[in-house]
Protein backbone atom coordinates (compact mmCIF):
# COMPACT_ATOMS: atom_id res chain seq x y z
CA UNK A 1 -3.76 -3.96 24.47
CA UNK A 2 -3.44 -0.34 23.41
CA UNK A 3 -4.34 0.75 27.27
CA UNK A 4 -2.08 -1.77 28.51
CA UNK A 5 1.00 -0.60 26.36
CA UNK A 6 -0.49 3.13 27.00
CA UNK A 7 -1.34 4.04 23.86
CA UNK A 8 -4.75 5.25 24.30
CA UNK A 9 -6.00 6.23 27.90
CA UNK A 10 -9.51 5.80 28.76
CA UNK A 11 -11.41 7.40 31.81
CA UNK A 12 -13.42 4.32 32.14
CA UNK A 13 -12.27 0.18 32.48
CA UNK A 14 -11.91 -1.31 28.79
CA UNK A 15 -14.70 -3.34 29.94
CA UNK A 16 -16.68 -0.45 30.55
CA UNK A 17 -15.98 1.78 27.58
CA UNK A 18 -16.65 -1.01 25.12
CA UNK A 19 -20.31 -1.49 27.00
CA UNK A 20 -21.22 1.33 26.53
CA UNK A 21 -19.77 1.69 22.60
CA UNK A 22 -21.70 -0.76 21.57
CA UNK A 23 -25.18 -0.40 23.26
CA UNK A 24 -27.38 2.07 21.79
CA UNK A 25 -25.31 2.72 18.82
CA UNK A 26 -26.15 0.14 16.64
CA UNK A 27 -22.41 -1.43 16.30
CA UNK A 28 -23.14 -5.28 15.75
CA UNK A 29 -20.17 -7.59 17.63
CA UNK A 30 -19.60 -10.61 14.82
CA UNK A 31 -18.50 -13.34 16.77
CA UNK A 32 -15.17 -15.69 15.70
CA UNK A 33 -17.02 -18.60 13.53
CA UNK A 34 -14.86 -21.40 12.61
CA UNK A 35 -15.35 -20.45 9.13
CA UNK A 36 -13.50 -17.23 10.21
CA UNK A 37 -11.08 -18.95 11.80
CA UNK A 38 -10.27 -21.19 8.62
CA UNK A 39 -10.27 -18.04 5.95
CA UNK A 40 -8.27 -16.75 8.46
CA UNK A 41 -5.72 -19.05 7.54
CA UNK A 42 -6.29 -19.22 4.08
CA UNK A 43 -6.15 -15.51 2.91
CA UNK A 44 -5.35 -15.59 -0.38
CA UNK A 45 -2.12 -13.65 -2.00
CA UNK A 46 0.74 -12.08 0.81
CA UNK A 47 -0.53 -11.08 3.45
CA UNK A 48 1.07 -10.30 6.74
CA UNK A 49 1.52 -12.97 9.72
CA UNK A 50 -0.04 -11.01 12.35
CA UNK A 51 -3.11 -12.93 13.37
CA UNK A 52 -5.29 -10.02 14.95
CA UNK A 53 -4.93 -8.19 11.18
CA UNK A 54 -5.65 -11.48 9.31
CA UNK A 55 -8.64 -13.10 11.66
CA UNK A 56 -10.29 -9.05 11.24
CA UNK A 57 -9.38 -9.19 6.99
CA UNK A 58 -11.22 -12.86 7.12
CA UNK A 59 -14.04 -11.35 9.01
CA UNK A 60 -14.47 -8.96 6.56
CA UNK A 61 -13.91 -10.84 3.85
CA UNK A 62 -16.58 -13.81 5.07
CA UNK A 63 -19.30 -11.11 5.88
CA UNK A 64 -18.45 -9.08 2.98
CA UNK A 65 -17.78 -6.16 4.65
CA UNK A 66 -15.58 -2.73 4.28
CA UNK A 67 -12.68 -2.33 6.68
CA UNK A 68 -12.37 1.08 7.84
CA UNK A 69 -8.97 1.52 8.92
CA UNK A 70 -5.68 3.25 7.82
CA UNK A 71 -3.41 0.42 8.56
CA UNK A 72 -1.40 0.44 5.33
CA UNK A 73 -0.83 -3.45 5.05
CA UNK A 74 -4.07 -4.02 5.48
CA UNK A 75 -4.91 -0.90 2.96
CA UNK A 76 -2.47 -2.56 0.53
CA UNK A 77 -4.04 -6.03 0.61
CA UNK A 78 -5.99 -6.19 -2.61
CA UNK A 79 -8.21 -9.27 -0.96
CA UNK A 80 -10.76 -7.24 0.78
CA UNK A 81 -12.78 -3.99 0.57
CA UNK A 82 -11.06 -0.99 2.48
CA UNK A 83 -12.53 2.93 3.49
CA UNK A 84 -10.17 5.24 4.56
């Protein structure tokens, strides 16, 4: 989306540069479980309505995981483990 709305510009096809980000560097691709999908749903406290932001806070939050990210209502959600 962020090509598409020129954000970012890559020299490669999205399809490409994500390839080749995640072979070889050890990046592991967590797939959408339903068990995402519900937490999803079910974040506890406020939390924004934007799905993208709340299905990647539930995956986090299923896999215990740290976001890395500087998003500040994400950053501000007291629900799940942030770096920044």
């Amino acid at each position: 989306m962020m090509v598409a709305r020129k954000k970012i510009e890559l020299k490669t096809s999205p399809e490409s540069w994500l390839s080749r980000a995640i072979h070889g560097t050890g990046i592991q691709v967590i797939e959408l479980s339903p068990e995402i999908a519900v937490e999803s749903c079910r974040l506890p406290g406020e939390f924004h309505r934007d799905p993208a932001d709340q299905i990647i806070v539930a995956t986090a939050r299923v896999h215990n995981l740290s976001l890395v990210t500087k998003d500040q209502k994400i950053l501000g959600y007291p629900h799940v483990k942030t770096i920044w």
